[in-house]
C-alpha atoms as a PDB file:
ATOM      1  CA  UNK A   1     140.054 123.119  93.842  1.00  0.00           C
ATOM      2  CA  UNK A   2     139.006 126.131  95.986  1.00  0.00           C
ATOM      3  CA  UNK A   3     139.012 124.328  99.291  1.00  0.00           C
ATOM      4  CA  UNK A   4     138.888 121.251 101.557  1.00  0.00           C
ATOM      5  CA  UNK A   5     136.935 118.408 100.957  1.00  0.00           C
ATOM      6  CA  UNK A   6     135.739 117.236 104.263  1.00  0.00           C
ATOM      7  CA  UNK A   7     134.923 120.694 105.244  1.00  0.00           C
ATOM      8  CA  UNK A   8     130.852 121.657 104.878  1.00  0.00           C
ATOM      9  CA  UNK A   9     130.552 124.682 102.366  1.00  0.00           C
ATOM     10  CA  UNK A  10     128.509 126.415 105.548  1.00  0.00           C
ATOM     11  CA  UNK A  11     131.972 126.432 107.447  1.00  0.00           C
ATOM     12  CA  UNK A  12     133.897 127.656 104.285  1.00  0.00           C
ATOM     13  CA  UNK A  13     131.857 130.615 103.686  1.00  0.00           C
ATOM     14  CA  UNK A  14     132.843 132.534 106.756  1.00  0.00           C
ATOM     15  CA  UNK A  15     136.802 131.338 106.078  1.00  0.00           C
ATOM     16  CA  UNK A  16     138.384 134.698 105.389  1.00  0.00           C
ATOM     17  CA  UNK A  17     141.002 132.889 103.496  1.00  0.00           C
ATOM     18  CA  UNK A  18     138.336 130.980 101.502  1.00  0.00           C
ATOM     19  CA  UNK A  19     136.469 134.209 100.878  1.00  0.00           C
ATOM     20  CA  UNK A  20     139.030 136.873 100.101  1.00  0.00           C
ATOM     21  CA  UNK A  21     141.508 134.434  98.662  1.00  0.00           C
ATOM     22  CA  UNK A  22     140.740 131.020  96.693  1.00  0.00           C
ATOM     23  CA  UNK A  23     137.147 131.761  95.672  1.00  0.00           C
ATOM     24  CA  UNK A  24     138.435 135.420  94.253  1.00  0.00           C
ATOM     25  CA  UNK A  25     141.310 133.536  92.420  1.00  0.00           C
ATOM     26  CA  UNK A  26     139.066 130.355  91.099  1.00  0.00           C
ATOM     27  CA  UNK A  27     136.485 133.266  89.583  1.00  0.00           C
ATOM     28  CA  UNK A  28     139.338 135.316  88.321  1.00  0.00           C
ATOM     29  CA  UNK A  29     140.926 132.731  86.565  1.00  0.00           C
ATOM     30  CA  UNK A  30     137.946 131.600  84.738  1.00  0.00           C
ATOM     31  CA  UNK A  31     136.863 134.910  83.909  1.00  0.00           C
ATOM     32  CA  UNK A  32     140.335 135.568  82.112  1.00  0.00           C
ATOM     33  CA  UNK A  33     140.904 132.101  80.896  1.00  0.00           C
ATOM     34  CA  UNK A  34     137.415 132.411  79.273  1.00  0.00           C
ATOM     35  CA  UNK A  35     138.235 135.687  77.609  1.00  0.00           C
ATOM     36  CA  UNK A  36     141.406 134.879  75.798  1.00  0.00           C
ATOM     37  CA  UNK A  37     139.749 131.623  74.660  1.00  0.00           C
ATOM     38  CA  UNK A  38     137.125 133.519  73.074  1.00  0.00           C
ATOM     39  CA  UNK A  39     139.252 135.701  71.454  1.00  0.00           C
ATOM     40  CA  UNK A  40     141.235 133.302  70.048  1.00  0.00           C
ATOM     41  CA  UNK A  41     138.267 132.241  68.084  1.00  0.00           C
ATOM     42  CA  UNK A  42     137.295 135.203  66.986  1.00  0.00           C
ATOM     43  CA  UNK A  43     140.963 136.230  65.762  1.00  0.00           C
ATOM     44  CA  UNK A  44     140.977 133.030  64.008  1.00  0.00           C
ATOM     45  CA  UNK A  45     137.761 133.575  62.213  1.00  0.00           C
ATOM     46  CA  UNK A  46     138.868 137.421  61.209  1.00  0.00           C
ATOM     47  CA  UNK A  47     141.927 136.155  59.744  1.00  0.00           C
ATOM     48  CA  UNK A  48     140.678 132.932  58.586  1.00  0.00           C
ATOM     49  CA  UNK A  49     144.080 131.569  60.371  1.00  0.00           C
ATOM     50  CA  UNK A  50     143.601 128.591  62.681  1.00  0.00           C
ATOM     51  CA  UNK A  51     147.209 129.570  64.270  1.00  0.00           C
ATOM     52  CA  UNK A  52     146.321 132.772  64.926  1.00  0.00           C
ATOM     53  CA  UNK A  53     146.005 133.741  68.621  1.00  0.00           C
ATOM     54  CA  UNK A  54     146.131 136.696  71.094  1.00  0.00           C
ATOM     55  CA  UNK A  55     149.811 135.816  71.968  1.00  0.00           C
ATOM     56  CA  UNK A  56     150.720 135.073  67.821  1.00  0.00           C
ATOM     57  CA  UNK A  57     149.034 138.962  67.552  1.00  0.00           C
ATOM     58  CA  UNK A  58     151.636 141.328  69.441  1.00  0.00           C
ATOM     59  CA  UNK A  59     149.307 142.310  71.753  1.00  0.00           C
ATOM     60  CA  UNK A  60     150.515 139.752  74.631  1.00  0.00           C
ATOM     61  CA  UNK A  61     154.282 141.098  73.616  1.00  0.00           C
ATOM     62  CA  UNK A  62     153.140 145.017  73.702  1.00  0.00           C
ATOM     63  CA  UNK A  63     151.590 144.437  76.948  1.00  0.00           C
ATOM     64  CA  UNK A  64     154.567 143.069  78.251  1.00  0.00           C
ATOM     65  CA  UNK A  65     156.765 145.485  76.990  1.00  0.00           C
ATOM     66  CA  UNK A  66     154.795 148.555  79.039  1.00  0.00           C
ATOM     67  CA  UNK A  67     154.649 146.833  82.366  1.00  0.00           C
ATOM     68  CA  UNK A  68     158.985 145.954  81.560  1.00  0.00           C
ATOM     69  CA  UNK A  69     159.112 149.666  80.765  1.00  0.00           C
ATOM     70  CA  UNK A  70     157.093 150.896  84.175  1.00  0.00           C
ATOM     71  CA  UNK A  71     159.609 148.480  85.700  1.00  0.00           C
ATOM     72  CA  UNK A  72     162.498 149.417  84.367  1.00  0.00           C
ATOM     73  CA  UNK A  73     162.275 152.856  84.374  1.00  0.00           C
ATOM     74  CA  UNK A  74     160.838 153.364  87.577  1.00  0.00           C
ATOM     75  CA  UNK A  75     157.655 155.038  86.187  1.00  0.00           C
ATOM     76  CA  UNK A  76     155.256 155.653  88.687  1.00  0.00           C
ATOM     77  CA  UNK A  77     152.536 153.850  87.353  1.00  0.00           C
ATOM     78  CA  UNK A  78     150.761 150.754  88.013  1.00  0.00           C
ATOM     79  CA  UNK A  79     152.099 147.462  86.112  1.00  0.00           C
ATOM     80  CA  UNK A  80     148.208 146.399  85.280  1.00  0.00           C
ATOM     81  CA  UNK A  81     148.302 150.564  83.651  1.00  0.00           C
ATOM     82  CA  UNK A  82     151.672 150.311  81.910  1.00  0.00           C
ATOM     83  CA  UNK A  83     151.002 146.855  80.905  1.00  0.00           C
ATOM     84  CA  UNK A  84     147.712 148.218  78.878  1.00  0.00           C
ATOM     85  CA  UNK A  85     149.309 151.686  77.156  1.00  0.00           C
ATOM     86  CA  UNK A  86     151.671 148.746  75.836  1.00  0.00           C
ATOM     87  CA  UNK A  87     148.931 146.848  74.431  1.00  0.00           C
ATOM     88  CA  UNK A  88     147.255 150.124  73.407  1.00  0.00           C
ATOM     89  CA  UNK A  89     150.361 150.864  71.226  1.00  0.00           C
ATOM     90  CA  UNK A  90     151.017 147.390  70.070  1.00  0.00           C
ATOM     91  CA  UNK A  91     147.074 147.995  68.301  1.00  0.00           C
ATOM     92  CA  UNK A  92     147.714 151.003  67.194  1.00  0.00           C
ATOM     93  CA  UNK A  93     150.747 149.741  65.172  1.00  0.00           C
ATOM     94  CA  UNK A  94     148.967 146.939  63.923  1.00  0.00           C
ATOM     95  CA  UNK A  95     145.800 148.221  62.672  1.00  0.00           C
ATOM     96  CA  UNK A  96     147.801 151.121  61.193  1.00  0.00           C
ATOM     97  CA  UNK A  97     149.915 148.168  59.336  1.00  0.00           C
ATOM     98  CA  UNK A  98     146.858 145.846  58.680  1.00  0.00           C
ATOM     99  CA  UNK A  99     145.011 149.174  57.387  1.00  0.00           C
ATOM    100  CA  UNK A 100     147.471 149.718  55.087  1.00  0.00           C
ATOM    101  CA  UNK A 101     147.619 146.566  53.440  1.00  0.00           C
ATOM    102  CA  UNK A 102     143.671 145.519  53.499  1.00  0.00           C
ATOM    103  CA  UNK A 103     142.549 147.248  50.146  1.00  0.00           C
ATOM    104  CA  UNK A 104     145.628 145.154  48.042  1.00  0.00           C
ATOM    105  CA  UNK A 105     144.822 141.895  50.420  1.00  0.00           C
ATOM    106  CA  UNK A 106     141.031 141.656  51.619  1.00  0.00           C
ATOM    107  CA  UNK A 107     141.426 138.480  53.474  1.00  0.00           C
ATOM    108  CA  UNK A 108     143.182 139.537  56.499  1.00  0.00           C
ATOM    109  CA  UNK A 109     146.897 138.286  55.722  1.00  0.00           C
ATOM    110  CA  UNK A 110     148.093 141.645  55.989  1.00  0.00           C
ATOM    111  CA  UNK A 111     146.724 141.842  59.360  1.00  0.00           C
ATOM    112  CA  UNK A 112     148.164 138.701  60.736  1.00  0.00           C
ATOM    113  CA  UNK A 113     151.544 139.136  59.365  1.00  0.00           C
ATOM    114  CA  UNK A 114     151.708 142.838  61.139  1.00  0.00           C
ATOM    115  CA  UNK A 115     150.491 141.395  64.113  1.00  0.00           C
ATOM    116  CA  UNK A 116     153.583 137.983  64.321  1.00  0.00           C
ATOM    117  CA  UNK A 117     155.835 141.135  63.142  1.00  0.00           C
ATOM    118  CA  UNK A 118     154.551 143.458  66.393  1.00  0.00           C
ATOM    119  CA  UNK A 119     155.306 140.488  68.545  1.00  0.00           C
ATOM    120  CA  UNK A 120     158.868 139.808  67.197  1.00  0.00           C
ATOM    121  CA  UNK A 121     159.790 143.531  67.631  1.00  0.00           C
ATOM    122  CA  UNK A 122     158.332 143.981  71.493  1.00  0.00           C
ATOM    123  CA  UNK A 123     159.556 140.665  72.306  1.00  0.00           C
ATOM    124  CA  UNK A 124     163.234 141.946  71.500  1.00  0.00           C
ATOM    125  CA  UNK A 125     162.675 145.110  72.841  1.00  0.00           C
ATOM    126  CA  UNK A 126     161.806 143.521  76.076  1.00  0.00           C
ATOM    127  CA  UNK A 127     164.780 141.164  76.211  1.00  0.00           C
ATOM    128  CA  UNK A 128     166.889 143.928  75.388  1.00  0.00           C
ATOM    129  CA  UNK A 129     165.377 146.168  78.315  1.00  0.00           C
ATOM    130  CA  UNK A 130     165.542 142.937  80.200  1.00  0.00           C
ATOM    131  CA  UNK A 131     168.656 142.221  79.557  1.00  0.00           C
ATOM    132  CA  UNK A 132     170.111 146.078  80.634  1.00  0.00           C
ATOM    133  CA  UNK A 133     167.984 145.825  84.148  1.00  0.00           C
ATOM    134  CA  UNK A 134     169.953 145.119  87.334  1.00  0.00           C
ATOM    135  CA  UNK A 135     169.169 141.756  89.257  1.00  0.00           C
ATOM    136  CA  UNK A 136     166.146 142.667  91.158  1.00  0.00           C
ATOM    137  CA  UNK A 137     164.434 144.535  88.411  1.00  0.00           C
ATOM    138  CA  UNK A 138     165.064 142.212  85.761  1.00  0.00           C
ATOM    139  CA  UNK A 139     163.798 139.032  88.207  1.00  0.00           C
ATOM    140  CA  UNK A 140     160.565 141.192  88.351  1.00  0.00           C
ATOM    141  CA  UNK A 141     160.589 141.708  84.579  1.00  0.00           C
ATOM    142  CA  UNK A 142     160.427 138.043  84.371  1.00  0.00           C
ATOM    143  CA  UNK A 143     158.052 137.116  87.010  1.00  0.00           C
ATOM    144  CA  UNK A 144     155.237 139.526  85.291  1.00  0.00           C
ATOM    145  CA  UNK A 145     156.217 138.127  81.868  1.00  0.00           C
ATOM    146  CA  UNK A 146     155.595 134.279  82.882  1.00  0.00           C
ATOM    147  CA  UNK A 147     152.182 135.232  84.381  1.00  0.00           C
ATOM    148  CA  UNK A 148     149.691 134.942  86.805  1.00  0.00           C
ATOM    149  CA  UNK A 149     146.442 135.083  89.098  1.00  0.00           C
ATOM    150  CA  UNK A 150     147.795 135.338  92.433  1.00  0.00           C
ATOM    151  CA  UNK A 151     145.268 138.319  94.364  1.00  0.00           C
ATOM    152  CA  UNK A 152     143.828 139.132  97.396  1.00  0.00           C
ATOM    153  CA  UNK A 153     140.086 140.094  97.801  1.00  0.00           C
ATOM    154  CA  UNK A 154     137.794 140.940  94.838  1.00  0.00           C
ATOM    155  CA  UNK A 155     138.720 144.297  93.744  1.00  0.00           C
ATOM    156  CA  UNK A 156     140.537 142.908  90.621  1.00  0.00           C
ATOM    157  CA  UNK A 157     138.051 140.026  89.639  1.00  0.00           C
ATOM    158  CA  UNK A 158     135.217 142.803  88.528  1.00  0.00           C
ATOM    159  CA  UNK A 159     137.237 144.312  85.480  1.00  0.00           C
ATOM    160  CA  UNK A 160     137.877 140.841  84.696  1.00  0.00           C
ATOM    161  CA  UNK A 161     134.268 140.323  84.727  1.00  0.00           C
ATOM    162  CA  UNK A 162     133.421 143.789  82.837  1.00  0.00           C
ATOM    163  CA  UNK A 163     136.155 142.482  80.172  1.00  0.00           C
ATOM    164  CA  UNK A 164     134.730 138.802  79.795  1.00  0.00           C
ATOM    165  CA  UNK A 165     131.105 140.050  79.570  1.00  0.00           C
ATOM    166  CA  UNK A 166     131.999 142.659  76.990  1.00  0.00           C
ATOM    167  CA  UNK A 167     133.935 140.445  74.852  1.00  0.00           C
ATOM    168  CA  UNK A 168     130.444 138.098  75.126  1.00  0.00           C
ATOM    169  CA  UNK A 169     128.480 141.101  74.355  1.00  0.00           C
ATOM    170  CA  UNK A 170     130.769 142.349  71.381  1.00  0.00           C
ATOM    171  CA  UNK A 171     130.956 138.345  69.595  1.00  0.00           C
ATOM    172  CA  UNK A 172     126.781 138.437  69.981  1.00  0.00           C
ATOM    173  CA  UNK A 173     126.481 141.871  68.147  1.00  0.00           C
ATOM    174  CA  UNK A 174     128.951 140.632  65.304  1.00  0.00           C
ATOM    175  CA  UNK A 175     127.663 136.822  65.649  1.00  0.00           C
ATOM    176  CA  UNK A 176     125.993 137.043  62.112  1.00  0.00           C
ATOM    177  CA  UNK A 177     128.732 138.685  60.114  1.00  0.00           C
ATOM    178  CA  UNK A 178     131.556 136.339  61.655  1.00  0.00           C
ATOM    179  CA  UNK A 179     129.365 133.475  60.176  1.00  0.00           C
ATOM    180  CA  UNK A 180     129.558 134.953  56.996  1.00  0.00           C
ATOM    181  CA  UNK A 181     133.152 136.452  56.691  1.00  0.00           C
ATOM    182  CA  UNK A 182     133.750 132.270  57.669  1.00  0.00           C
ATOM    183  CA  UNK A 183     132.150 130.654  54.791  1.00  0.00           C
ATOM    184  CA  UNK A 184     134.390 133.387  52.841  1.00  0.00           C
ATOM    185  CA  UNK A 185     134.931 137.265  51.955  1.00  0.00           C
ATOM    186  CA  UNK A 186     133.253 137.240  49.020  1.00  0.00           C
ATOM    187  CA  UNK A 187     130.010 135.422  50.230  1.00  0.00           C
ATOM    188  CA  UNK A 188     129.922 137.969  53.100  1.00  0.00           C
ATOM    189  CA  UNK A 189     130.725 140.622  50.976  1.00  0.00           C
ATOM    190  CA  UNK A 190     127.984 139.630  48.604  1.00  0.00           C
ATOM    191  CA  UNK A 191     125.594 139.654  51.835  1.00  0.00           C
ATOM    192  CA  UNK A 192     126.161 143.221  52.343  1.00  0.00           C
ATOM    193  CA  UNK A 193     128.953 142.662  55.369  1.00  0.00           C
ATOM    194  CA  UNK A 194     131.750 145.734  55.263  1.00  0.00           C
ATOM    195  CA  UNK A 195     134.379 142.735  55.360  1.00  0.00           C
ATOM    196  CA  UNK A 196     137.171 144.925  56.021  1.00  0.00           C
ATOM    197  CA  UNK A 197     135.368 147.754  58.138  1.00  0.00           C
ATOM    198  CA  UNK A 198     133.870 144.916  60.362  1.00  0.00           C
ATOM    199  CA  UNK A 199     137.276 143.416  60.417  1.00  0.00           C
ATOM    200  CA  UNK A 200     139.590 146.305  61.617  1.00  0.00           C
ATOM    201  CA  UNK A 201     136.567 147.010  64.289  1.00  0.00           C
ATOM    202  CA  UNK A 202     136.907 143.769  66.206  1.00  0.00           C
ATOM    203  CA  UNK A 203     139.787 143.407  65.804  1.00  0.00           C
ATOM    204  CA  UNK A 204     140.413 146.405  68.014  1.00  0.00           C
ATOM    205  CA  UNK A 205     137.656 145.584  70.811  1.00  0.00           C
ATOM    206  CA  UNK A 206     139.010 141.982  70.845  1.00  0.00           C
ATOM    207  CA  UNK A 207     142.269 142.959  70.892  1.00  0.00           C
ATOM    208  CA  UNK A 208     141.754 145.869  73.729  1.00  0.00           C
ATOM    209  CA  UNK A 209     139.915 142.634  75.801  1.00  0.00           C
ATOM    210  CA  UNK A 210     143.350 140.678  75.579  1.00  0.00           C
ATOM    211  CA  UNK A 211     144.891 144.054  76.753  1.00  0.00           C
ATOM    212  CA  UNK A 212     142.664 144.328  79.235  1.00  0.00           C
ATOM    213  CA  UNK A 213     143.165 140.389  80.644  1.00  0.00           C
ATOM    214  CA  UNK A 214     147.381 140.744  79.968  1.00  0.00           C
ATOM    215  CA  UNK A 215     147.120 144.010  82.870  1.00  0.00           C
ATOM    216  CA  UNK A 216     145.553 142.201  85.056  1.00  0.00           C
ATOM    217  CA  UNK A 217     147.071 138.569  84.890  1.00  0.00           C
ATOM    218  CA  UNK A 218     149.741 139.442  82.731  1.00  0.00           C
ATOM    219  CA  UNK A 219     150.525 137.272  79.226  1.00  0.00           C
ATOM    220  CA  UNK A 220     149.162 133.757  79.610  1.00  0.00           C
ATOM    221  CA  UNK A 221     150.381 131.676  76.924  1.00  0.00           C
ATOM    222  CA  UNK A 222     148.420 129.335  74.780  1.00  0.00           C
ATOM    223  CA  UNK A 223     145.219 129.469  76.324  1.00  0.00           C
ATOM    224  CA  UNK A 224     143.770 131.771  73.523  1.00  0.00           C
ATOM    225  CA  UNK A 225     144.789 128.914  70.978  1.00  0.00           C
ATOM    226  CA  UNK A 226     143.976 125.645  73.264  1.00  0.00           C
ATOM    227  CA  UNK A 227     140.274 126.535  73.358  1.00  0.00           C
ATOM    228  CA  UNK A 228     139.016 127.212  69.964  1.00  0.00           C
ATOM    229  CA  UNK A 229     140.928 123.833  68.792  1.00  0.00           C
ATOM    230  CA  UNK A 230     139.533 121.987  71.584  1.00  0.00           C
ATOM    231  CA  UNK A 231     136.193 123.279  71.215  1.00  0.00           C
ATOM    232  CA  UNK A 232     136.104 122.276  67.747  1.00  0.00           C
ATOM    233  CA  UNK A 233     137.138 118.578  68.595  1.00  0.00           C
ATOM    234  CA  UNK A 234     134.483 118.205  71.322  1.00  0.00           C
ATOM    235  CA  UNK A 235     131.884 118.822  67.997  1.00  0.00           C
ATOM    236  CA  UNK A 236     131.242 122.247  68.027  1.00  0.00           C
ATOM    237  CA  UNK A 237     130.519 123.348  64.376  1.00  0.00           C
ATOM    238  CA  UNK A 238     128.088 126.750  63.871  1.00  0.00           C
ATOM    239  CA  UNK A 239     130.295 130.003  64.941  1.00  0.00           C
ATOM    240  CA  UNK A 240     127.830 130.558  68.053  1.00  0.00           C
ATOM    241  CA  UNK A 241     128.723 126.722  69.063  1.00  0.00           C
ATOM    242  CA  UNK A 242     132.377 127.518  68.989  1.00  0.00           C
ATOM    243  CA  UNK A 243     132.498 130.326  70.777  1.00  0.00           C
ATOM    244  CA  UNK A 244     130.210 129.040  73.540  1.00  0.00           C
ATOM    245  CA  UNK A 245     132.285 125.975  74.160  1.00  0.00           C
ATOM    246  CA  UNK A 246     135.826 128.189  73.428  1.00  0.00           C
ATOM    247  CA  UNK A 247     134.442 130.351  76.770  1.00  0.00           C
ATOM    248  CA  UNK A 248     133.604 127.367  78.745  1.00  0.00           C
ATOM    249  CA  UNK A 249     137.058 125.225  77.970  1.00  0.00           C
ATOM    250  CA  UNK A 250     139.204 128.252  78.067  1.00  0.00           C
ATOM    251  CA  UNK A 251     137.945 128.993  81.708  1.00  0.00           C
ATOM    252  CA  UNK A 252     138.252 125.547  82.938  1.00  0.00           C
ATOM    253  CA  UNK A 253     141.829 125.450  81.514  1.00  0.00           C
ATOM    254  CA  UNK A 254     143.260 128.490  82.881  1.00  0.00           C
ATOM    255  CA  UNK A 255     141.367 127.055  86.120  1.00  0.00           C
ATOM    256  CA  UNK A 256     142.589 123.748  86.070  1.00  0.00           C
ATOM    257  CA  UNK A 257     146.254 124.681  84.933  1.00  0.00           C
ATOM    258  CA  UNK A 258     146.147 127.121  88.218  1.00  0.00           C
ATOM    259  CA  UNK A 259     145.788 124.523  90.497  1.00  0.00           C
ATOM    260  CA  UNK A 260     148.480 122.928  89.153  1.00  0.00           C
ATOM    261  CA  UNK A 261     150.593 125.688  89.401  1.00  0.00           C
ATOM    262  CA  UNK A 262     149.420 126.186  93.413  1.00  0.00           C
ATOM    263  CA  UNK A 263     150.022 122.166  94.163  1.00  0.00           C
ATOM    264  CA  UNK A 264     153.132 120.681  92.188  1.00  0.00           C
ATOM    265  CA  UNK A 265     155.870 122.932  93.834  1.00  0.00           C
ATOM    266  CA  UNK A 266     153.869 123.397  96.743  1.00  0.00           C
ATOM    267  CA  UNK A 267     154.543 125.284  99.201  1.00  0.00           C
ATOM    268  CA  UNK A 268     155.919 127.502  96.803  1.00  0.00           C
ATOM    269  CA  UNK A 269     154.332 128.489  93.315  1.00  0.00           C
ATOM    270  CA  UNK A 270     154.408 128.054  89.407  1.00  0.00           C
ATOM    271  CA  UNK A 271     153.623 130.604  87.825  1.00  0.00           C
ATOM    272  CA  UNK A 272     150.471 129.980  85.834  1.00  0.00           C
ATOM    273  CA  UNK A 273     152.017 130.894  81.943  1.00  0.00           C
ATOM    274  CA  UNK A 274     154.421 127.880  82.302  1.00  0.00           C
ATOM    275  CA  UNK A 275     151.665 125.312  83.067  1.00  0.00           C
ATOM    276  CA  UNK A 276     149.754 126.424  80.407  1.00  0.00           C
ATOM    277  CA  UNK A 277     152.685 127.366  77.969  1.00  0.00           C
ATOM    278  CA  UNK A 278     153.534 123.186  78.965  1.00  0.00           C
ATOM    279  CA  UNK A 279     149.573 121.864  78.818  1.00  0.00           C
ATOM    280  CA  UNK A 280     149.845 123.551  75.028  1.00  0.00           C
ATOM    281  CA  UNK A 281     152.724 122.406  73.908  1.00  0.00           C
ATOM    282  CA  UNK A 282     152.250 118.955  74.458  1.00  0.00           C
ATOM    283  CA  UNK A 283     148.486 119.102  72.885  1.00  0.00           C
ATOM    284  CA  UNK A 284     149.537 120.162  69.773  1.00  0.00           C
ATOM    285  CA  UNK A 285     152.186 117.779  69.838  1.00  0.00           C
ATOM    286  CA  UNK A 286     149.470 115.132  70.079  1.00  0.00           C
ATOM    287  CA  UNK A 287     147.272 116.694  67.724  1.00  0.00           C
ATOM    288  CA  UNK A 288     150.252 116.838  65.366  1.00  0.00           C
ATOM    289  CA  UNK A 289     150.949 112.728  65.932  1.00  0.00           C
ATOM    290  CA  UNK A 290     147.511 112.189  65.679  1.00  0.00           C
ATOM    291  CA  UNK A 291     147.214 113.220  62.889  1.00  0.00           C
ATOM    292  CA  UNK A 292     149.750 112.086  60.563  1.00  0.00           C
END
C-alpha cells in the first residue's frame, strides 16, 4: 500500500520517496477519508436523513464552485483558499435558508432541502463557468472537481489532521445531545437540548470540516455516505459506536480506493473521486438488491 514488500521497513525509512511521498499521501488520505465519514453521520443524525451527506449538502458543490472561479478568473489565490470562501458561502446560504424555515419545521427538513437546493444551483453555476472556460482552463476545472490526494511532503497532511481531530473533538462535546435529538426532537427537547440552536451550530462546524477537507483534496464523492451505512451494518448501534467505526471505515476507504486509483491505470493516475464515486455506486446498488 505505501511501499514494497520485500523491502525491510529500516531501508524504507530513509527512502525520500517513501518519506516525503507515499507515507504523506497514505496519512492524508485517511485523515480526510475519516473526516467526511464522520460527518456524514453526524449530518444524518441532525437531519434525521439517512441520504443525507456532505456532497447531498452544497457544501462539496460551493467548494467547487470557488476553486472553478479562482480558475477561471485568474484570481490570484490559492485553489485550497478559493475552494473554502466557496464552501464558506455555500453555509452561509444554507443556514440563512435552514434558519428561516426551522421555527415552522423543527425537524431539520428545511435544512436538508436548502442544502440539495445549494448543490443544484453551484453545480450549474460551475458547468456554466465550465462550460465558458477555454481548453486548458476548463481541463483544470475538471481535474480539481473529480478529486484527489496527490502531494509532496507533509505540509498539507497537518490541516488535515487539525480538521479530523476537531471534527473528533466537536462530535465528543455534542455526543450526548446527538443521542437524544436521535431517539427524536421532542424527547431531546423534553431533556432540555436547544434542538434547533444545537442543530444550526454543528451544522456549521461540520460543515466548515467538509470545507476544510474539499480545499485540500477537493470534492470526494460518496465517502461521507459509504461510512455511516457501512458502519451501521458491521453492528454499530449507540451514536458513539457509529461514529467511531464511520472514522475508521471512512479512512480505510478513501485509503483503499487511492491505491486503486495509483495501480489500475498505472503509470498514469485515476483520480481518486471516480473510484470512490464507482465503489459507492455499486454498494448501494447491492444494498438496494439486497434488500428487496
Amino acid at each position: 500500500m505505501i511501499g514494497p514488500a520485500d523491502v525491510p521497513l529500516g531501508n524504507m525509512l530513509n527512502n525520500p520517496v517513501f518519506m516525503e511521498m507515499r507515507l504523506p499521501r497514505v496519512l492524508l488520505g485517511y485523515a480526510t477519508g475519516a473526516t467526511l465519514s464522520v460527518c456524514g453521520a453526524v449530518f444524518q443524525v441532525l437531519l434525521k436523513n439517512s441520504l443525507a451527506s456532505p456532497d447531498v449538502m452544497g457544501v462539496s458543490s460551493g467548494a467547487a464552485l470557488g476553486a472553478v472561479c479562482a480558475i477561471r478568473f485568474g484570481i490570484q489565490i490559492p485553489l485550497g483558499a478559493g475552494a473554502f470562501l466557496g464552501s464558506a458561502l455555500a453555509i452561509g446560504l444554507i443556514q440563512a435558508a435552514g434558519a428561516a424555515t426551522q421555527r415552522r419545521n423543527p425537524s431539520g427538513e428545511g435544512l436538508m432541502l436548502a442544502g440539495v437546493a445549494a448543490s443544484f444551483l453551484f453545480g450549474s453555476l460551475n458547468m456554466i463557468i465550465q462550460y465558458s472556460g477555454g481548453y486548458s482552463d476548463s481541463f483544470r476545472m475538471m481535474r480539481w472537481a473529480s478529486g484527489g490526494i496527490q502531494i509532496i511532503g507533509w505540509d498539507p497532511l497537518l490541516p488535515a489532521l487539525i480538521t479530523l481531530g476537531g471534527t473528533l473533538l466537536v462530535c465528543r462535546f455534542f455526543l450526548q445531545d446527538l443521542k437524544l435529538i436521535r431517539c427524536g426532537t421532542l424527547l431531546a427537547q423534553s431533556r432540555g437540548v436547544p434542538v434547533q440552536s444545537v442543530r444550526l451550530i454543528l451544522f456549521s462546524l461540520i460543515s466548515l470540516a467538509v470545507a476544510s477537507s474539499v480545499s485540500i483534496c477537493g470534492p470526494i464523492g460518496f465517502v461521507g455516505l459509504f461510512g455511516p451505512h457501512m458502519a451501521r451494518m458491521t453492528g454499530a448501534r449507540g451514536e458513539g459506536e457509529v461514529l467511531f467505526a464511520s472514522t475508521m471505515i471512512g479512512g480505510s476507504m478513501l485509503t483503499l480506493c487511492d491505491v486503486a486509483a495509483r495501480t489500475l491505470w498505472a503509470p498514469s493516475e485515476i483520480p481518486v473521486g471516480i473510484i470512490t464515486s464507482g465503489v459507492g455506486a455499486l454498494f448501494f446498488l447491492w444494498l438496494l438488491l439486497r434488500r428487496s
